[in-house]
PDBML (XML) file of the C-alpha atoms, coordinates in Angstrom:
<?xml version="1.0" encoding="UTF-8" ?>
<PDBx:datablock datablockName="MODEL"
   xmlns:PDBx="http://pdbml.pdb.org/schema/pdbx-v50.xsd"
   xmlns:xsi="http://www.w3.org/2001/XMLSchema-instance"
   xsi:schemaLocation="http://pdbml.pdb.org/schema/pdbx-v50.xsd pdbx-v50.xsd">
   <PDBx:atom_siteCategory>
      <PDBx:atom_site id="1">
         <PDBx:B_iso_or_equiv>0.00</PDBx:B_iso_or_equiv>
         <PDBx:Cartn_x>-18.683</PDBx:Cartn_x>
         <PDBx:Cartn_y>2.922</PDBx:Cartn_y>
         <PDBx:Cartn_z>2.068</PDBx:Cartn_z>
         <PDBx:auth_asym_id>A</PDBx:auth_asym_id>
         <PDBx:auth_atom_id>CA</PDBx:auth_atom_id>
         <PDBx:auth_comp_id>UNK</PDBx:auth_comp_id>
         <PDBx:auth_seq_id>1</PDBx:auth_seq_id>
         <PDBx:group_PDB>ATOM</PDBx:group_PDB>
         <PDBx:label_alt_id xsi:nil="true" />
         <PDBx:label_asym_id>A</PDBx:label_asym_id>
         <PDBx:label_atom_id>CA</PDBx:label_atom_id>
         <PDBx:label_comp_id>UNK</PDBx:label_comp_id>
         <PDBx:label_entity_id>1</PDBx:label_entity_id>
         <PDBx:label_seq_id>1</PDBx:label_seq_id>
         <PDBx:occupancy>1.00</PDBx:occupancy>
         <PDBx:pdbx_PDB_model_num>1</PDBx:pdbx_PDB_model_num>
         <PDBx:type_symbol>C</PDBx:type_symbol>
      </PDBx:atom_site>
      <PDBx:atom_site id="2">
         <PDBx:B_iso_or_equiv>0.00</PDBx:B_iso_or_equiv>
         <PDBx:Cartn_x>-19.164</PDBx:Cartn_x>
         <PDBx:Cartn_y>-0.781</PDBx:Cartn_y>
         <PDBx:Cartn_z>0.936</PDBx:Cartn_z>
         <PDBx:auth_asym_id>A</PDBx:auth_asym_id>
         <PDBx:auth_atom_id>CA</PDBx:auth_atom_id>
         <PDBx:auth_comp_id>UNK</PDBx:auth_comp_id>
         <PDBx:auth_seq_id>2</PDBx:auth_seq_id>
         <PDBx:group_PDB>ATOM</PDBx:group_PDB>
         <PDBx:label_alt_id xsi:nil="true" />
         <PDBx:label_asym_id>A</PDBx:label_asym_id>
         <PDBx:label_atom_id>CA</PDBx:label_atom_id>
         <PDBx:label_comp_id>UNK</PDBx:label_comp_id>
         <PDBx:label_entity_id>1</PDBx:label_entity_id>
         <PDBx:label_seq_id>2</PDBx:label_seq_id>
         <PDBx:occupancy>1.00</PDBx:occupancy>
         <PDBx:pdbx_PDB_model_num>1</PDBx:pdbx_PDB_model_num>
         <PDBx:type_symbol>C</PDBx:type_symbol>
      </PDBx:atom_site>
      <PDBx:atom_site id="3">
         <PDBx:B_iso_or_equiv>0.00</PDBx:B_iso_or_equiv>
         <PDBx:Cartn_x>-18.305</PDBx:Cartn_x>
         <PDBx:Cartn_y>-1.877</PDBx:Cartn_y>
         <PDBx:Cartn_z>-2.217</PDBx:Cartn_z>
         <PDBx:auth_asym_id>A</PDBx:auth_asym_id>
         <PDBx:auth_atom_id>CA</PDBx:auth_atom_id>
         <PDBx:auth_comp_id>UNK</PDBx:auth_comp_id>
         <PDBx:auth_seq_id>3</PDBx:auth_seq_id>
         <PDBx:group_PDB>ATOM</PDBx:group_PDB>
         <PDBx:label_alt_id xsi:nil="true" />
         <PDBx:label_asym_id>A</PDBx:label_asym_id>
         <PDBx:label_atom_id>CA</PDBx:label_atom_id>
         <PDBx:label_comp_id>UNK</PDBx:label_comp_id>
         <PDBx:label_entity_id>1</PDBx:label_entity_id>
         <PDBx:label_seq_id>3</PDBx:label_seq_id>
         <PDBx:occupancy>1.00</PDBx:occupancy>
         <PDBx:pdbx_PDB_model_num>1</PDBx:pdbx_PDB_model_num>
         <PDBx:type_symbol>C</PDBx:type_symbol>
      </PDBx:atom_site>
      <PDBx:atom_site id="4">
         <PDBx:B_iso_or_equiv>0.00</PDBx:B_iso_or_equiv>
         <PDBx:Cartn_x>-15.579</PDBx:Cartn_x>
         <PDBx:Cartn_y>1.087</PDBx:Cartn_y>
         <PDBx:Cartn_z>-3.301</PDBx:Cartn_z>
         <PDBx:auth_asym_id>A</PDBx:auth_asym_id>
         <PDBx:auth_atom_id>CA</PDBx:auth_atom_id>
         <PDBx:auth_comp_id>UNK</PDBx:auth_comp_id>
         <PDBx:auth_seq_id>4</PDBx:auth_seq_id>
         <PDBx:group_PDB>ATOM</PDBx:group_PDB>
         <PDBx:label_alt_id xsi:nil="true" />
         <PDBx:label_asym_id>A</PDBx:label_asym_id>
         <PDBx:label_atom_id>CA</PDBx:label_atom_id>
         <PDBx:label_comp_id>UNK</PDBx:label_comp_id>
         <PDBx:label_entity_id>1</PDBx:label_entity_id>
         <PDBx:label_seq_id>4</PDBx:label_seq_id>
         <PDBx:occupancy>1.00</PDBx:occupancy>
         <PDBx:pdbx_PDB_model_num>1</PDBx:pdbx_PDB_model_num>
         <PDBx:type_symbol>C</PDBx:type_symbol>
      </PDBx:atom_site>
      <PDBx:atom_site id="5">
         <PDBx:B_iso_or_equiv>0.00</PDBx:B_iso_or_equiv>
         <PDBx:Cartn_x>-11.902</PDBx:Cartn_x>
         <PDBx:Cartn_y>0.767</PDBx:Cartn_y>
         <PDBx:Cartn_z>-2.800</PDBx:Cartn_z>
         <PDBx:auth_asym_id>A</PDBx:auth_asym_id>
         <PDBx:auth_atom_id>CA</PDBx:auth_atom_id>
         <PDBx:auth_comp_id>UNK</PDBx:auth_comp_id>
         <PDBx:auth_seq_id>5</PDBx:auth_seq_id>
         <PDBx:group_PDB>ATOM</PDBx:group_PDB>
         <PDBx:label_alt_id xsi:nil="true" />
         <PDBx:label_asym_id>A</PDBx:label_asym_id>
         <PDBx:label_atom_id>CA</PDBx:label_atom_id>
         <PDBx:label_comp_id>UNK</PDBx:label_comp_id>
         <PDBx:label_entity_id>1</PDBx:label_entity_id>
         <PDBx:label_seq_id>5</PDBx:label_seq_id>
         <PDBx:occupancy>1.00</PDBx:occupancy>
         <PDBx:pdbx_PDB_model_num>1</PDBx:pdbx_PDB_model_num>
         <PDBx:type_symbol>C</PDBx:type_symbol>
      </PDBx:atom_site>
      <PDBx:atom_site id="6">
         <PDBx:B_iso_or_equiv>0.00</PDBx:B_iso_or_equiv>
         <PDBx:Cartn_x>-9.631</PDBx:Cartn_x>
         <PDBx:Cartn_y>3.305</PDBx:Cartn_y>
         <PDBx:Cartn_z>-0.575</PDBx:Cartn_z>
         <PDBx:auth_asym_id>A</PDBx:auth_asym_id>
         <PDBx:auth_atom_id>CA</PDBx:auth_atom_id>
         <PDBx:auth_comp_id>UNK</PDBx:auth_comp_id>
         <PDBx:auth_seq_id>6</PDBx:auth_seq_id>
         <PDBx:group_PDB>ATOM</PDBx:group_PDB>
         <PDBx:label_alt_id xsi:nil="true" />
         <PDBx:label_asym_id>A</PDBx:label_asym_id>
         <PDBx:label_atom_id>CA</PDBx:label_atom_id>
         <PDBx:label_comp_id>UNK</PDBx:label_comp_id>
         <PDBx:label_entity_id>1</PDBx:label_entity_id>
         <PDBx:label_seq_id>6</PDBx:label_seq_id>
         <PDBx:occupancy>1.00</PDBx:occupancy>
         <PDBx:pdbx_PDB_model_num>1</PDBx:pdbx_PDB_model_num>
         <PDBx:type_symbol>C</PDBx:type_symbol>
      </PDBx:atom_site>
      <PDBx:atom_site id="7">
         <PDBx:B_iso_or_equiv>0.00</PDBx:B_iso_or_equiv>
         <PDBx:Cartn_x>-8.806</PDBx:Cartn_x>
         <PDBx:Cartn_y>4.855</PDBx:Cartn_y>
         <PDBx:Cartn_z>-3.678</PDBx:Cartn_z>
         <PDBx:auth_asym_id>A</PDBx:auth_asym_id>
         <PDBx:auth_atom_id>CA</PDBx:auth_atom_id>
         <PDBx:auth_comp_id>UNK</PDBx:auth_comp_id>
         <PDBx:auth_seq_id>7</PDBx:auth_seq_id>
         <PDBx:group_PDB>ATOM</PDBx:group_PDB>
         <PDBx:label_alt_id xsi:nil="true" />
         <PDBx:label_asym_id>A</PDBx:label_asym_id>
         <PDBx:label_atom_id>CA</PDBx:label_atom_id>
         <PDBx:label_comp_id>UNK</PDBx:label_comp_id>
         <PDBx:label_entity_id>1</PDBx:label_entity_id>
         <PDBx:label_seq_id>7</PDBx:label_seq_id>
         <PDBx:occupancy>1.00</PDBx:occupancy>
         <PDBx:pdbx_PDB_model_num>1</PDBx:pdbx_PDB_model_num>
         <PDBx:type_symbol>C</PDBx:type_symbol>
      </PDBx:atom_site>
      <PDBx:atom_site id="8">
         <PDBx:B_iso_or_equiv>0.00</PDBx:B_iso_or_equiv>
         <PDBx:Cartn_x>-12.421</PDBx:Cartn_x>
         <PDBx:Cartn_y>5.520</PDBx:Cartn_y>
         <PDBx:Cartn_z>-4.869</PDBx:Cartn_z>
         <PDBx:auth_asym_id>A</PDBx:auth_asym_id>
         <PDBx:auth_atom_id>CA</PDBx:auth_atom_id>
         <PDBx:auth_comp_id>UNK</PDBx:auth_comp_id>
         <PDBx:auth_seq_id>8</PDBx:auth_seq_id>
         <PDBx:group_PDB>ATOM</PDBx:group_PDB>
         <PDBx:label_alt_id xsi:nil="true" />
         <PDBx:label_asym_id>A</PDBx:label_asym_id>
         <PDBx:label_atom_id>CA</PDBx:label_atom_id>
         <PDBx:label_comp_id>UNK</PDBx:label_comp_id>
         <PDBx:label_entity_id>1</PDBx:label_entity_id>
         <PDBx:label_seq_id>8</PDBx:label_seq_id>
         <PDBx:occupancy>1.00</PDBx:occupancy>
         <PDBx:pdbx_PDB_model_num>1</PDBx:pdbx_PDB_model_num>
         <PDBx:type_symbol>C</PDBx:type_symbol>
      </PDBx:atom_site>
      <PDBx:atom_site id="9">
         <PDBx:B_iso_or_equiv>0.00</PDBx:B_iso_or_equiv>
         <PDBx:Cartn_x>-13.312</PDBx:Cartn_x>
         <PDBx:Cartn_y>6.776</PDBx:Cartn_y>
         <PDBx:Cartn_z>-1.500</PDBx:Cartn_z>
         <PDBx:auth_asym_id>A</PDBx:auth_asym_id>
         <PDBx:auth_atom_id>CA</PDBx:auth_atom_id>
         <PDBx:auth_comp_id>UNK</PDBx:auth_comp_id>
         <PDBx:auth_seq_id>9</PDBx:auth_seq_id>
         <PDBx:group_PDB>ATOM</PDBx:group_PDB>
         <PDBx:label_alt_id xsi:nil="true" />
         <PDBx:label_asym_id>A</PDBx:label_asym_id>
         <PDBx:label_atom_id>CA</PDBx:label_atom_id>
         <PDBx:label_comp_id>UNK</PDBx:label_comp_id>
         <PDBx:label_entity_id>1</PDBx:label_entity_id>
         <PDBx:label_seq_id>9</PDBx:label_seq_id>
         <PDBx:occupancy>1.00</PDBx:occupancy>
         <PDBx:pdbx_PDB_model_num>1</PDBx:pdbx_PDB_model_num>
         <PDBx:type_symbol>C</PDBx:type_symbol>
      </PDBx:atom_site>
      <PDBx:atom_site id="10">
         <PDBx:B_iso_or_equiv>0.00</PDBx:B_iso_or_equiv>
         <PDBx:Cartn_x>-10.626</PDBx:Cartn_x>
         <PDBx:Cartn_y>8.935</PDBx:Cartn_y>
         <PDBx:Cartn_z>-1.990</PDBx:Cartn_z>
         <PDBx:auth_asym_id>A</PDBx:auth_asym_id>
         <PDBx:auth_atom_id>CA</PDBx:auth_atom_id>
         <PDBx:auth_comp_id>UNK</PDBx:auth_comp_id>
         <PDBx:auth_seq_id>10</PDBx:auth_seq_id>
         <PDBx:group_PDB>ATOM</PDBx:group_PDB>
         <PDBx:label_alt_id xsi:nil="true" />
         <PDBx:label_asym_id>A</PDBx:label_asym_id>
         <PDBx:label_atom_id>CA</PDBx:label_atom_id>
         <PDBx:label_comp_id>UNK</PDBx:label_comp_id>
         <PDBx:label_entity_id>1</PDBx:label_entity_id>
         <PDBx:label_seq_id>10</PDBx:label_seq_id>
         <PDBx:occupancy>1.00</PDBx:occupancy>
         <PDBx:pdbx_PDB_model_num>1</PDBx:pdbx_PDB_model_num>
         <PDBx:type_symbol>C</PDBx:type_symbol>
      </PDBx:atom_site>
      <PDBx:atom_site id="11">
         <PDBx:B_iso_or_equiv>0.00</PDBx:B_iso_or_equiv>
         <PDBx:Cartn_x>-11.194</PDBx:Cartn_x>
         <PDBx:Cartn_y>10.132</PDBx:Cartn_y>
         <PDBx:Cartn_z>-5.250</PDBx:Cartn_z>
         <PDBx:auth_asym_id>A</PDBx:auth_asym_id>
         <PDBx:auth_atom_id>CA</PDBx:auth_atom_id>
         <PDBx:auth_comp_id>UNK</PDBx:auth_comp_id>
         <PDBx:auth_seq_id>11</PDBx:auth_seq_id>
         <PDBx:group_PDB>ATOM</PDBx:group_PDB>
         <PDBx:label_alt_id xsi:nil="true" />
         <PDBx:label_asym_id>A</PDBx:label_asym_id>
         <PDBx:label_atom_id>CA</PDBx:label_atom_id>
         <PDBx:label_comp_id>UNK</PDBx:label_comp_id>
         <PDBx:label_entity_id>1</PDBx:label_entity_id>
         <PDBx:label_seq_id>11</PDBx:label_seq_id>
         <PDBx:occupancy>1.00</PDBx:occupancy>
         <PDBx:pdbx_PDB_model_num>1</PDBx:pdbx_PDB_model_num>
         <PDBx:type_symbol>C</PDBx:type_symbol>
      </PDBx:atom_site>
      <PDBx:atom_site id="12">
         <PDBx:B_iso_or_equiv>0.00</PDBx:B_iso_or_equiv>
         <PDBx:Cartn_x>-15.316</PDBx:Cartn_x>
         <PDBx:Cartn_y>10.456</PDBx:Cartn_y>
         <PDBx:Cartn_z>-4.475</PDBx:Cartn_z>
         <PDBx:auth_asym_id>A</PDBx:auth_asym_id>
         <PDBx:auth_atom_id>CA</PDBx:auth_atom_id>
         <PDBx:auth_comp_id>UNK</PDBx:auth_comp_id>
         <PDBx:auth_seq_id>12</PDBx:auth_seq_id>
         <PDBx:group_PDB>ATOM</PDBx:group_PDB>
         <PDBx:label_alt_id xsi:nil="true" />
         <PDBx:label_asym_id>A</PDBx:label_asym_id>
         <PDBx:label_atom_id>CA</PDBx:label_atom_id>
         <PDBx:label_comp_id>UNK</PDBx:label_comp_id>
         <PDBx:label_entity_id>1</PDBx:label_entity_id>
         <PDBx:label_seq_id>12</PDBx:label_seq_id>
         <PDBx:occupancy>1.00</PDBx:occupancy>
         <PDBx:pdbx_PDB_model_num>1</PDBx:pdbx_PDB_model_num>
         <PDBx:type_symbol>C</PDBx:type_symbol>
      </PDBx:atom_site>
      <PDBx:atom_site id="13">
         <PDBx:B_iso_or_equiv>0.00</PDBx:B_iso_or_equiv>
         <PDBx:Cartn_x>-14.476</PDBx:Cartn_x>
         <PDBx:Cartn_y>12.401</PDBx:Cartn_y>
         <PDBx:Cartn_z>-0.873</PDBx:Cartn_z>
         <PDBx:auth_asym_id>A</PDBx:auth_asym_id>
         <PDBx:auth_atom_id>CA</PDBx:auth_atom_id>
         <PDBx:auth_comp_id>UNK</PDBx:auth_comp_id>
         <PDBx:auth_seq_id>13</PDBx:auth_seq_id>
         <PDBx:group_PDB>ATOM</PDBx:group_PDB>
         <PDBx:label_alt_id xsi:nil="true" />
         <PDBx:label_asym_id>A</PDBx:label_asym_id>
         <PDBx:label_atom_id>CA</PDBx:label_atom_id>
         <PDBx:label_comp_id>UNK</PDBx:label_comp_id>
         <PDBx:label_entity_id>1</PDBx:label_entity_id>
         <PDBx:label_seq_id>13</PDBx:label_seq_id>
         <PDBx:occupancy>1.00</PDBx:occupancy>
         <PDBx:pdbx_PDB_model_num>1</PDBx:pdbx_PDB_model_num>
         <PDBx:type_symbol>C</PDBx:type_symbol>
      </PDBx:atom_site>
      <PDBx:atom_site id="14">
         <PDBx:B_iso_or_equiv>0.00</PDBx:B_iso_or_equiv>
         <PDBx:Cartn_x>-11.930</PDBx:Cartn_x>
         <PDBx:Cartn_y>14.634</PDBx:Cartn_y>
         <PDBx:Cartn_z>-3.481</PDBx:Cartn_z>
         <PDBx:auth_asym_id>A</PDBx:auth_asym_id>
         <PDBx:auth_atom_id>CA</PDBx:auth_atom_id>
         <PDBx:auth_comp_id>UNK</PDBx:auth_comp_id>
         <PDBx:auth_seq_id>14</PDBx:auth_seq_id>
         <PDBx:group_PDB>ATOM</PDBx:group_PDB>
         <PDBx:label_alt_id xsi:nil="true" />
         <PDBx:label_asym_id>A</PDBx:label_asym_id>
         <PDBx:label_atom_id>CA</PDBx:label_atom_id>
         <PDBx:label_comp_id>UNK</PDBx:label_comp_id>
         <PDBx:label_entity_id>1</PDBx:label_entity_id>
         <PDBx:label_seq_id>14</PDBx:label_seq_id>
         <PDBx:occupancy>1.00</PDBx:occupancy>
         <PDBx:pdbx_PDB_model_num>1</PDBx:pdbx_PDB_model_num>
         <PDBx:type_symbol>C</PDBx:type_symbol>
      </PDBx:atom_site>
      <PDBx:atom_site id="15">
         <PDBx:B_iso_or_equiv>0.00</PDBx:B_iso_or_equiv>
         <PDBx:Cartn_x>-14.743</PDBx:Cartn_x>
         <PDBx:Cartn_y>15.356</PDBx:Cartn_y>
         <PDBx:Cartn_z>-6.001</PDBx:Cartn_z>
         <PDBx:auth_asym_id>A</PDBx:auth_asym_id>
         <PDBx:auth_atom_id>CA</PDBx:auth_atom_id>
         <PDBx:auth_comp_id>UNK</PDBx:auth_comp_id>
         <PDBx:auth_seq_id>15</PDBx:auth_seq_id>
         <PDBx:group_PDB>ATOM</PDBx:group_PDB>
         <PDBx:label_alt_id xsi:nil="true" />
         <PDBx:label_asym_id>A</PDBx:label_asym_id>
         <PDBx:label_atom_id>CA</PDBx:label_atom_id>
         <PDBx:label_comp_id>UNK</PDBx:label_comp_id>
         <PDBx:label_entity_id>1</PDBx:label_entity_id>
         <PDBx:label_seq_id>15</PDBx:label_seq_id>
         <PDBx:occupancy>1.00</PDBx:occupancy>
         <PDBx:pdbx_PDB_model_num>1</PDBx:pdbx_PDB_model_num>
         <PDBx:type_symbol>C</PDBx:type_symbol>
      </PDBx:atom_site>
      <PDBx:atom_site id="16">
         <PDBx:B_iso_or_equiv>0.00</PDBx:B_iso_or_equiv>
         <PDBx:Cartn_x>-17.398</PDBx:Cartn_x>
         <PDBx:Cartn_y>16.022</PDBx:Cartn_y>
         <PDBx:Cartn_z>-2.993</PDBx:Cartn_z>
         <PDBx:auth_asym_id>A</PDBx:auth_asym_id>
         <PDBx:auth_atom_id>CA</PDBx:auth_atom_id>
         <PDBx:auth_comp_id>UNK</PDBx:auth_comp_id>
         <PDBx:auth_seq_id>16</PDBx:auth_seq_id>
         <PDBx:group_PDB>ATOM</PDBx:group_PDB>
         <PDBx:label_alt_id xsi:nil="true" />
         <PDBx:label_asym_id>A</PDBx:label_asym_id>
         <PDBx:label_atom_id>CA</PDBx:label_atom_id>
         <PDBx:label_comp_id>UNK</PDBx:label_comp_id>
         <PDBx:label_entity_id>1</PDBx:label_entity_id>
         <PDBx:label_seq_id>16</PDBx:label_seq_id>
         <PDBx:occupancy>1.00</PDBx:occupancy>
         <PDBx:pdbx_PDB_model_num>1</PDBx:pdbx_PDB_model_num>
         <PDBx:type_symbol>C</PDBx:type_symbol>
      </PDBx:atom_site>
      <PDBx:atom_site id="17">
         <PDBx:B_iso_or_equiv>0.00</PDBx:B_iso_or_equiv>
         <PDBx:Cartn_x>-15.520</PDBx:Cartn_x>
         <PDBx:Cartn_y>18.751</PDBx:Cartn_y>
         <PDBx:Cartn_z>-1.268</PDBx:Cartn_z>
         <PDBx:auth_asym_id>A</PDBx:auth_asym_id>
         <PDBx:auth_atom_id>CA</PDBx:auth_atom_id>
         <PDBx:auth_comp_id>UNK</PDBx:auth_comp_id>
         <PDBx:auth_seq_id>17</PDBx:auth_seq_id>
         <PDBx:group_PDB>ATOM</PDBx:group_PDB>
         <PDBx:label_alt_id xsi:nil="true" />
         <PDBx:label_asym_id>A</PDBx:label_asym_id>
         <PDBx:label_atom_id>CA</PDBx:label_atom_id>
         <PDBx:label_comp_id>UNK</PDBx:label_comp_id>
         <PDBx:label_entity_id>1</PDBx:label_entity_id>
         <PDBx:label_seq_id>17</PDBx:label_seq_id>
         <PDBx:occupancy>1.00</PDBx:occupancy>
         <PDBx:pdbx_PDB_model_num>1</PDBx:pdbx_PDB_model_num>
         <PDBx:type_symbol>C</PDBx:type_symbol>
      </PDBx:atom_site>
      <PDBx:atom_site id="18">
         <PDBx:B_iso_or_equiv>0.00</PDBx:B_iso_or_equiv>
         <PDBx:Cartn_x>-14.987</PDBx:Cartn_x>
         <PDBx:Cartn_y>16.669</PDBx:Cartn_y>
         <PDBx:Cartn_z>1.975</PDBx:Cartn_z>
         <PDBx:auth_asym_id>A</PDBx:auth_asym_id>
         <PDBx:auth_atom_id>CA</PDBx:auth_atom_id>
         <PDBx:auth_comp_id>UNK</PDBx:auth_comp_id>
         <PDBx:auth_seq_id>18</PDBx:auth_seq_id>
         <PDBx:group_PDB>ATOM</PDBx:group_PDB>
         <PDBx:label_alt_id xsi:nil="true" />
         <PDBx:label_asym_id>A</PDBx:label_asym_id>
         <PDBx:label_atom_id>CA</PDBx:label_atom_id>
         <PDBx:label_comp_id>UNK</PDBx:label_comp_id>
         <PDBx:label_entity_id>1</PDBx:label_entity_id>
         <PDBx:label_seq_id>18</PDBx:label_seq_id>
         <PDBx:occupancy>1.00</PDBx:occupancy>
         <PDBx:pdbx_PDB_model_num>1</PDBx:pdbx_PDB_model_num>
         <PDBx:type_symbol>C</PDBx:type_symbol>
      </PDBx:atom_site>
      <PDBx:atom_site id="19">
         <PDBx:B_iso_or_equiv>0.00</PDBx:B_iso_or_equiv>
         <PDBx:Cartn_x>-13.614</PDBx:Cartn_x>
         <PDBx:Cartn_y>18.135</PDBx:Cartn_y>
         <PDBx:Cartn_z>5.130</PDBx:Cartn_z>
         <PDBx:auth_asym_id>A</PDBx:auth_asym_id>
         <PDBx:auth_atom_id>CA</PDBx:auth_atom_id>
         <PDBx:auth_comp_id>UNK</PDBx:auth_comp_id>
         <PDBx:auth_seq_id>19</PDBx:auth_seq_id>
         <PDBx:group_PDB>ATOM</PDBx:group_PDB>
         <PDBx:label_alt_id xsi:nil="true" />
         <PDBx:label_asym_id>A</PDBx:label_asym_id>
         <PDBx:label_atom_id>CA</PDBx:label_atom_id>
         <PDBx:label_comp_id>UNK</PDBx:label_comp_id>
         <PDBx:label_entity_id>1</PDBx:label_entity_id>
         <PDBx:label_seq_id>19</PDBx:label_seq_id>
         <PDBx:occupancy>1.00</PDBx:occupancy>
         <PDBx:pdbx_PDB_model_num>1</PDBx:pdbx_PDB_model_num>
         <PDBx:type_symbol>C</PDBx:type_symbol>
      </PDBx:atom_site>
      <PDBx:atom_site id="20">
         <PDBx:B_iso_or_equiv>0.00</PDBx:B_iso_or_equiv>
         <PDBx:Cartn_x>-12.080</PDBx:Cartn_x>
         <PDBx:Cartn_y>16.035</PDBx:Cartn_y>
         <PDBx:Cartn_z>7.289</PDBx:Cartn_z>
         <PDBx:auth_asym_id>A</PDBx:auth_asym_id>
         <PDBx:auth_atom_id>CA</PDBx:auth_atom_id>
         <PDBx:auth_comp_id>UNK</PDBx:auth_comp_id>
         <PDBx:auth_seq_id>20</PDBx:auth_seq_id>
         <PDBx:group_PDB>ATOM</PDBx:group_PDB>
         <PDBx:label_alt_id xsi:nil="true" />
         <PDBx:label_asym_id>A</PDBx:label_asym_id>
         <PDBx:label_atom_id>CA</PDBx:label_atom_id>
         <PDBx:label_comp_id>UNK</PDBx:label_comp_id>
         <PDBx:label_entity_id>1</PDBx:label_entity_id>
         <PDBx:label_seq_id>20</PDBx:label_seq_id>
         <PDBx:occupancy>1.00</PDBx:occupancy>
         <PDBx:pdbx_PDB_model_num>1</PDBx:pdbx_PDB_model_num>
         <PDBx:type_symbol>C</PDBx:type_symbol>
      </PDBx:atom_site>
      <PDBx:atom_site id="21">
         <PDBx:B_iso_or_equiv>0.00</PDBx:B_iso_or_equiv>
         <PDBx:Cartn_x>-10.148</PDBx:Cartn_x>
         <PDBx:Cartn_y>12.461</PDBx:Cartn_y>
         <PDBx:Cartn_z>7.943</PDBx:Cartn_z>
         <PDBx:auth_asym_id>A</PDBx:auth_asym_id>
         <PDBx:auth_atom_id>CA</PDBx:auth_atom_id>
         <PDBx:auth_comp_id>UNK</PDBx:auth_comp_id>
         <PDBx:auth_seq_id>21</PDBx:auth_seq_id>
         <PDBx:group_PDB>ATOM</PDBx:group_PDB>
         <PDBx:label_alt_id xsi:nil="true" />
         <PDBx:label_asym_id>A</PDBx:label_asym_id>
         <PDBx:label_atom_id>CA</PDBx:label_atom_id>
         <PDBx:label_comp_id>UNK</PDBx:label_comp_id>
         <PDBx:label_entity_id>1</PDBx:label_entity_id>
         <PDBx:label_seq_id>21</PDBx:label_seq_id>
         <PDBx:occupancy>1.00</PDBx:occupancy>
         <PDBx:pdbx_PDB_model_num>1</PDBx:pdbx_PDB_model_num>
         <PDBx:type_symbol>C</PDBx:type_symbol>
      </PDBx:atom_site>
      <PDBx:atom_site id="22">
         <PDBx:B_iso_or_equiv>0.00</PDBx:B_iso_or_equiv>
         <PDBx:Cartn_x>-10.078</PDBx:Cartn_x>
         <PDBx:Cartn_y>9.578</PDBx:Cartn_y>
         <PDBx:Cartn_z>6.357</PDBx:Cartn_z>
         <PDBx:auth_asym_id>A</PDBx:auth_asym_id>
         <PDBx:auth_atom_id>CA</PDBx:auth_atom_id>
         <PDBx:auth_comp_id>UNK</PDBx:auth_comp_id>
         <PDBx:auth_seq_id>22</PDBx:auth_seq_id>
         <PDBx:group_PDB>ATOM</PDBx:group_PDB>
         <PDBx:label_alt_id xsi:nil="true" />
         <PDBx:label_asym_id>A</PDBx:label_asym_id>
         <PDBx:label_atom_id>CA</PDBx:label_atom_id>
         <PDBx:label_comp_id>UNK</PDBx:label_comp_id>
         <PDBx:label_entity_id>1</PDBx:label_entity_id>
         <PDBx:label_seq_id>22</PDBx:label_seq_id>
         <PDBx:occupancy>1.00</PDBx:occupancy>
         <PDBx:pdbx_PDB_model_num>1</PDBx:pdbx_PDB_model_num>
         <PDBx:type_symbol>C</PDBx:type_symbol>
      </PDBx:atom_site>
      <PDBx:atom_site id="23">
         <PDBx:B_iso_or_equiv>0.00</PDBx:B_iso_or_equiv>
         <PDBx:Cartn_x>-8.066</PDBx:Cartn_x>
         <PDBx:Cartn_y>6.861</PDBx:Cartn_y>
         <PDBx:Cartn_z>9.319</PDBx:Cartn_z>
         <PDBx:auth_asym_id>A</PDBx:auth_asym_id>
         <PDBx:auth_atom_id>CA</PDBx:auth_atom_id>
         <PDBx:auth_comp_id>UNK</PDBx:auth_comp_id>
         <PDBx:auth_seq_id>23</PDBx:auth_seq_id>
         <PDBx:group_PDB>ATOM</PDBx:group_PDB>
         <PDBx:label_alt_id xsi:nil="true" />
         <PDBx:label_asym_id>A</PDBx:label_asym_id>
         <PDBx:label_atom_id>CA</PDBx:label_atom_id>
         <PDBx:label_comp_id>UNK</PDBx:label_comp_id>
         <PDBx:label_entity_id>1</PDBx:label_entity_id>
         <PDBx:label_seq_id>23</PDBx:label_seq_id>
         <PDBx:occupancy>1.00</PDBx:occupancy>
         <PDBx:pdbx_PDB_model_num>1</PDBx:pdbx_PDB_model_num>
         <PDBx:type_symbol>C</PDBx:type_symbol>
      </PDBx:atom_site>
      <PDBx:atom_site id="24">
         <PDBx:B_iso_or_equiv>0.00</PDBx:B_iso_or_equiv>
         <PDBx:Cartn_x>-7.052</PDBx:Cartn_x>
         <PDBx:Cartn_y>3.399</PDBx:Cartn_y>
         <PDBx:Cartn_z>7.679</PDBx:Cartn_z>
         <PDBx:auth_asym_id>A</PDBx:auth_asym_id>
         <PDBx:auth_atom_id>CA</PDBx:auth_atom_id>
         <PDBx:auth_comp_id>UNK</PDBx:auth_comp_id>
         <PDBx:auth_seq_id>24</PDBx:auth_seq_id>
         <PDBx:group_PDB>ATOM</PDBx:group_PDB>
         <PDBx:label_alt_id xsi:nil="true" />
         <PDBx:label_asym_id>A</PDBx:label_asym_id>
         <PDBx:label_atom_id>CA</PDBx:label_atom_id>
         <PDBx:label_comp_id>UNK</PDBx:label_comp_id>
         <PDBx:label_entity_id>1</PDBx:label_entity_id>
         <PDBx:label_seq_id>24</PDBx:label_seq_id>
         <PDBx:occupancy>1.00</PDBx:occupancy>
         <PDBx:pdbx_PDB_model_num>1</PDBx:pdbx_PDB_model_num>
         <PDBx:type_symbol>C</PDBx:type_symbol>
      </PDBx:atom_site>
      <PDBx:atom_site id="25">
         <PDBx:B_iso_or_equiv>0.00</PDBx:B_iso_or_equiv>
         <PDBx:Cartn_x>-6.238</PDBx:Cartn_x>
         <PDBx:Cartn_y>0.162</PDBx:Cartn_y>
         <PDBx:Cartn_z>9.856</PDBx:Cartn_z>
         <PDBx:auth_asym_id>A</PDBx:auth_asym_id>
         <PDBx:auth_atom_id>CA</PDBx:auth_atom_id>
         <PDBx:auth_comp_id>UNK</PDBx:auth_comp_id>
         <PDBx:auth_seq_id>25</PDBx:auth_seq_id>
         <PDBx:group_PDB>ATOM</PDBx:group_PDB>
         <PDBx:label_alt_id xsi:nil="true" />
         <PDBx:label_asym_id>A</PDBx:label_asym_id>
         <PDBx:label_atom_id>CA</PDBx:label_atom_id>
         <PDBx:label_comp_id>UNK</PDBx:label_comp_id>
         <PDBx:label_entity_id>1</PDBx:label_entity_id>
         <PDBx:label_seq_id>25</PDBx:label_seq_id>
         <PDBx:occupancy>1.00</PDBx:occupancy>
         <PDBx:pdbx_PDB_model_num>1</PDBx:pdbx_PDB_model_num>
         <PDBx:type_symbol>C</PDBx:type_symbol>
      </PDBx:atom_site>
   </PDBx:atom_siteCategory>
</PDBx:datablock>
């Protein structure tokens, strides 16, 4: 997701209901 840091994605994922894995390099 360009443009959002790993703690909006986490946040927005959080607030969507997501299901899953988020991997970080």
């Amino acid at each position: 997701v360009a443009g959002l840091s790993l703690s909006d994605v986490i946040q927005l994922n959080g607030n969507n209901g997501f299901s899953g894995c988020i991997t970080v390099q």
